[in-house]
N, C-alpha and C. Protein backbone atom coordinates (compact mmCIF):
# COMPACT_ATOMS: atom_id res chain seq x y z
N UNK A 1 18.78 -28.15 -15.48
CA UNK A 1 17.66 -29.04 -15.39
C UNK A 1 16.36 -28.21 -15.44
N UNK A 2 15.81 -28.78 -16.14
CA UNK A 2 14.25 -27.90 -16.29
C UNK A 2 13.53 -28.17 -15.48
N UNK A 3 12.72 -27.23 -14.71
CA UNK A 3 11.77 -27.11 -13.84
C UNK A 3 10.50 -27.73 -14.01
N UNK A 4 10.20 -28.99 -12.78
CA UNK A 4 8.99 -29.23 -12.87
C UNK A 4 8.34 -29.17 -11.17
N UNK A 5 7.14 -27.71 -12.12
CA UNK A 5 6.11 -27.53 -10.75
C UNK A 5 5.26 -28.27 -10.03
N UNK A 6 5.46 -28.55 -8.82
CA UNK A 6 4.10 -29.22 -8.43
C UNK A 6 3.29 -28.06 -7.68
N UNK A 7 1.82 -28.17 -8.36
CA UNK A 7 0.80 -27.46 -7.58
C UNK A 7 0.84 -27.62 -5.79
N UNK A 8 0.99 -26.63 -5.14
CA UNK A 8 0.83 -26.86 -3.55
C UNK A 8 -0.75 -25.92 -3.21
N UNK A 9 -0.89 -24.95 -3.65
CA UNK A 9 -2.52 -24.34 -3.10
C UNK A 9 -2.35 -23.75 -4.11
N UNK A 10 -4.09 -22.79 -4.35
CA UNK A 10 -4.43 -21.94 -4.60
C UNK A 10 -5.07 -21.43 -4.19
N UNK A 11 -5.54 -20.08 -4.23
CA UNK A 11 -6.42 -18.93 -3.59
C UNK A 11 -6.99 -17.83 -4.50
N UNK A 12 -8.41 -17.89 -4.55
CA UNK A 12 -8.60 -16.50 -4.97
C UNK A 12 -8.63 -15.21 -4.60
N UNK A 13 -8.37 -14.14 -5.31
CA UNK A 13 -7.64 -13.57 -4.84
C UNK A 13 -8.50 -11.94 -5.52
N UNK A 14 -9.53 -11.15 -4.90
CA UNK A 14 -10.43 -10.16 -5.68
C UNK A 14 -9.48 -8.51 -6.06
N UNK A 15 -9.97 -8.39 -7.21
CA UNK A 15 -9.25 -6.95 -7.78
C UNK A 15 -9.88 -5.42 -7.09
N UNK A 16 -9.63 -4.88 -7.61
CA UNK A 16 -10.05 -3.64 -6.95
C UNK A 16 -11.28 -3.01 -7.91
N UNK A 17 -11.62 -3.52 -8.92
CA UNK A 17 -12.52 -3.55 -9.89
C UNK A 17 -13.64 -4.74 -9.89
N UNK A 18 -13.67 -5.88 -8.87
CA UNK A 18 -14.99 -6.48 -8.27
C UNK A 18 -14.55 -7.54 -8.76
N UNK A 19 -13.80 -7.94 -10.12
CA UNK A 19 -13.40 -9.40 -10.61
C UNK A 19 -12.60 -10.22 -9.62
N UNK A 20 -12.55 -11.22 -10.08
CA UNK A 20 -11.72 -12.18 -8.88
C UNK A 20 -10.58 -12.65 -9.94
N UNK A 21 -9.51 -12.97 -9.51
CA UNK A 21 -8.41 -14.15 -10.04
C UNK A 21 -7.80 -15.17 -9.20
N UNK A 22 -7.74 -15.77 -9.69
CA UNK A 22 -6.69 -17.05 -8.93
C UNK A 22 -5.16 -17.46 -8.71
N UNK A 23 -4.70 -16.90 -7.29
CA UNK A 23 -3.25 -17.43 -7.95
C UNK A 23 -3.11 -18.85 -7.11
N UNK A 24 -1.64 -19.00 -8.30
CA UNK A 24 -1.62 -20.54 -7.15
C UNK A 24 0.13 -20.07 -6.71
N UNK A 25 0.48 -21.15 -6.27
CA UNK A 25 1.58 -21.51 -5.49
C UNK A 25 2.08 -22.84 -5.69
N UNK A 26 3.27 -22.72 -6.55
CA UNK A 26 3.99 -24.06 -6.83
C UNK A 26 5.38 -24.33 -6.12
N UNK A 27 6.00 -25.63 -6.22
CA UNK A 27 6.97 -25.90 -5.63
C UNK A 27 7.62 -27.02 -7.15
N UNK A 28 9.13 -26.32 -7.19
CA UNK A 28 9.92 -27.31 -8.07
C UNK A 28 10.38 -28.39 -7.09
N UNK A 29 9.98 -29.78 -7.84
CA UNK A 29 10.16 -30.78 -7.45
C UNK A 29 11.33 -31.00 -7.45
N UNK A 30 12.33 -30.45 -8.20
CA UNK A 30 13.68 -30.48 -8.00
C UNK A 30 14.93 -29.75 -7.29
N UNK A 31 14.69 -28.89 -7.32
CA UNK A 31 14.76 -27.62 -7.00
C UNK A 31 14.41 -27.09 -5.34
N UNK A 32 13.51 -26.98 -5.31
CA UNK A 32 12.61 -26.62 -4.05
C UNK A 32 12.22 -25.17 -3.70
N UNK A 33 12.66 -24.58 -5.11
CA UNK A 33 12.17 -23.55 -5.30
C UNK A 33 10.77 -23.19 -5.78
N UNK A 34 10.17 -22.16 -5.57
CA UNK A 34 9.17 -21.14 -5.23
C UNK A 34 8.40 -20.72 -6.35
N UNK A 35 7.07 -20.92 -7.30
CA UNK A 35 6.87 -19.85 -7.99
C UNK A 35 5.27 -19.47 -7.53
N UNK A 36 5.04 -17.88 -8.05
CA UNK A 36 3.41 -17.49 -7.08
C UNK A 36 3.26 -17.45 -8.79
N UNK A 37 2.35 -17.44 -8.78
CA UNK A 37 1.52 -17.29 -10.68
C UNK A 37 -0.16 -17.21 -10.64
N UNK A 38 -0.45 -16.13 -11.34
CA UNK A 38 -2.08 -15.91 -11.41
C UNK A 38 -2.56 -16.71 -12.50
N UNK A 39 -3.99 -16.99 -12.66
CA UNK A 39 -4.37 -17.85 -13.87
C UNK A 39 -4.25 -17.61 -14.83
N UNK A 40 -4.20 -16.51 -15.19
CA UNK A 40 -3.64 -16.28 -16.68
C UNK A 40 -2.19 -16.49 -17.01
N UNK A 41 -1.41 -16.45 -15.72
CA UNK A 41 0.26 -16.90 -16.96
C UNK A 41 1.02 -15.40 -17.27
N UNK A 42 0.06 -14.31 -17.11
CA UNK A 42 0.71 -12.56 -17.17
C UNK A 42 1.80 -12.61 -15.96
N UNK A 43 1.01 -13.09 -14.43
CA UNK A 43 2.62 -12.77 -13.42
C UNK A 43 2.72 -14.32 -12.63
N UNK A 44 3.84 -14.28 -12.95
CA UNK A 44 4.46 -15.23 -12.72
C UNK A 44 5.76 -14.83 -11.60
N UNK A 45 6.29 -15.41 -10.32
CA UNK A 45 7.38 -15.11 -9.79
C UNK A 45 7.63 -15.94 -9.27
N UNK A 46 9.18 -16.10 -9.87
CA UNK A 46 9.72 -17.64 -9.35
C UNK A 46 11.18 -17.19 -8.47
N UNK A 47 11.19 -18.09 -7.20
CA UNK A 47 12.19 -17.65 -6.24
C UNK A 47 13.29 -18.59 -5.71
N UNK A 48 14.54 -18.57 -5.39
CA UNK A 48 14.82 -19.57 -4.85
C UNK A 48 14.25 -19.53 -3.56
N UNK A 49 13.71 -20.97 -3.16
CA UNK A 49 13.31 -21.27 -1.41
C UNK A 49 13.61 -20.39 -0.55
N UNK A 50 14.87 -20.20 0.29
CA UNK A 50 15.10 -19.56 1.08
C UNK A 50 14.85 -18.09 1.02
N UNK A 51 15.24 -16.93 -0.41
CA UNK A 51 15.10 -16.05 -0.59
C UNK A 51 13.39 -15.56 -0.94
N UNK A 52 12.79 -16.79 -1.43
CA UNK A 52 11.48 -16.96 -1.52
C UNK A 52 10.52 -16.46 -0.08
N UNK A 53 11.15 -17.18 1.15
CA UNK A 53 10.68 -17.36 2.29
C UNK A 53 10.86 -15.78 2.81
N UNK A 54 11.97 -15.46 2.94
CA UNK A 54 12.65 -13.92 3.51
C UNK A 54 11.78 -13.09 2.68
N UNK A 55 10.93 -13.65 1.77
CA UNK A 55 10.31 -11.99 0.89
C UNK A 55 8.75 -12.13 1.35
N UNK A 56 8.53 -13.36 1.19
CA UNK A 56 6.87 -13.52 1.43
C UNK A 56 6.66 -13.23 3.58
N UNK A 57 7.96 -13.73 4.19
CA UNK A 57 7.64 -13.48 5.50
C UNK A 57 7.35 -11.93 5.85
N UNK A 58 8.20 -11.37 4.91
CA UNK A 58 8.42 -9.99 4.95
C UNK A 58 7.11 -9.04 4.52
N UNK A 59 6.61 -9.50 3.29
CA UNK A 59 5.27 -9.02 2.94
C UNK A 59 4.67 -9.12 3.44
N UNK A 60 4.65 -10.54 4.29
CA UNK A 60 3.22 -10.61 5.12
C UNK A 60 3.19 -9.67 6.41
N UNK A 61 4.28 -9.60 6.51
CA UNK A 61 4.20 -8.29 8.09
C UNK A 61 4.08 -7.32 7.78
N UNK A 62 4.47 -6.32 6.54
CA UNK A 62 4.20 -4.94 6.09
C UNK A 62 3.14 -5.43 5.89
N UNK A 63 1.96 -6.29 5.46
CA UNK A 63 0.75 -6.09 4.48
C UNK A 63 -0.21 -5.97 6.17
N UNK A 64 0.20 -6.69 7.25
CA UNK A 64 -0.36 -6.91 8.54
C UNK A 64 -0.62 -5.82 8.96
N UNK A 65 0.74 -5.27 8.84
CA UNK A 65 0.89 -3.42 9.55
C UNK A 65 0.01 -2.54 8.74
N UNK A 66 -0.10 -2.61 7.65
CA UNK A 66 -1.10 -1.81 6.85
C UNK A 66 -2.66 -1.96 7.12
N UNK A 67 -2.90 -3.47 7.42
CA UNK A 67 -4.31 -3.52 7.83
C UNK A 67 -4.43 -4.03 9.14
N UNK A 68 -3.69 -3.05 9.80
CA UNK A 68 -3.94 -3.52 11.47
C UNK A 68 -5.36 -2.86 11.68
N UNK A 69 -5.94 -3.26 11.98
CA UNK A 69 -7.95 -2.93 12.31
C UNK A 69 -7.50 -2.25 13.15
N UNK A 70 -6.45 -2.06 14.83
CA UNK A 70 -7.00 -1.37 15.93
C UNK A 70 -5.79 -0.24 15.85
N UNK A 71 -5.48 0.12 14.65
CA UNK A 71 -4.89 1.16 14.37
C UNK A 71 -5.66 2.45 13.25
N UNK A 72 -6.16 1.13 12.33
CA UNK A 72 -7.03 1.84 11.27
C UNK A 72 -8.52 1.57 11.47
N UNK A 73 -9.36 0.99 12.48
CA UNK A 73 -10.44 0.79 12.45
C UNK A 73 -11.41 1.75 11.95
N UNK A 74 -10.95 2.78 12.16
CA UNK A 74 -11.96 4.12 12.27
C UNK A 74 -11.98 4.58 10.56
N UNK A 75 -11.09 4.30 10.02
CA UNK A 75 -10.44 4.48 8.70
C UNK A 75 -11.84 3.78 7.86
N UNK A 76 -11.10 2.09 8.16
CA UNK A 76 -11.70 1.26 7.26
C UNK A 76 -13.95 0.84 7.78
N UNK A 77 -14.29 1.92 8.72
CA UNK A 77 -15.38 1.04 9.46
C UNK A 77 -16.13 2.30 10.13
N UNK A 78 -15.14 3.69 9.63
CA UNK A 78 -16.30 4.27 10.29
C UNK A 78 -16.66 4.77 11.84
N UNK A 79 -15.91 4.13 12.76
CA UNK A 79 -15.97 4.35 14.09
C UNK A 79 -14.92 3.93 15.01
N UNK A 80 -14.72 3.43 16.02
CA UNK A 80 -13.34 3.24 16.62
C UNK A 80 -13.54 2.29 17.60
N UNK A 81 -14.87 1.80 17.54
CA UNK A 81 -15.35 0.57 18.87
C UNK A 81 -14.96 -0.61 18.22
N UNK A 82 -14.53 -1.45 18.57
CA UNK A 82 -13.71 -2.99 18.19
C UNK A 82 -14.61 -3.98 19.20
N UNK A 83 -15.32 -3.39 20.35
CA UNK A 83 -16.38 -4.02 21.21
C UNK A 83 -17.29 -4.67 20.38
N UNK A 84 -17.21 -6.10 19.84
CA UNK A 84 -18.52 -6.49 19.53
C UNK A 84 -19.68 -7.57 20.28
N UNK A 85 -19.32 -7.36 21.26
CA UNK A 85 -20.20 -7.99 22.52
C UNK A 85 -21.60 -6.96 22.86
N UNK A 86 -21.80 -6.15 22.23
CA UNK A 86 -22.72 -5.18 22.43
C UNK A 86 -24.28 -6.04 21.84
N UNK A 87 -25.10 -5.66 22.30
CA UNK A 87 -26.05 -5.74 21.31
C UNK A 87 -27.06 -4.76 21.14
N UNK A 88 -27.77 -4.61 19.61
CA UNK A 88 -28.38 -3.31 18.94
C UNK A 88 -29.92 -3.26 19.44
């Protein structure tokens, strides 16, 4: 049976070169499977549901751990105070 997507969100989403793109996030109406796709149609990734879920839960906690602020604050900001109750 051929796949039909329904749009659920989109988000833009900025490059490392200042441009922006858009991906969205679909759901087969039949199926109930998964695809992430940028506006152009170049990446496309389509998942089944469940295995869908186990990869994106998963990314989202490595991507968390990578930009934990009160691990890397000093990294990304320059200093190591997270206090912003101060005033200048």
């Amino acid at each position: 049976m051929k796949a039909n997507w329904k749009k659920i969100q989109s988000w833009n989403v900025g490059n490392a070169d200042g441009s922006v793109e858009k991906y969205t996030l679909y759901e087969d109406e039949y199926s109930g499977n998964i695809k992430v796709e940028n506006d152009f149609g170049n990446i496309s990734i389509e998942m089944e549901r469940m295995s869908g879920y186990e990869f994106l839960k998963s990314l989202s906690r490595e991507v968390t751990d990578l930009l934990d602020l009160n691990q890397d604050y000093e990294h990304w900001f320059g200093g190591d105070d997270l206090n912003c109750d101060h005033n200048d």
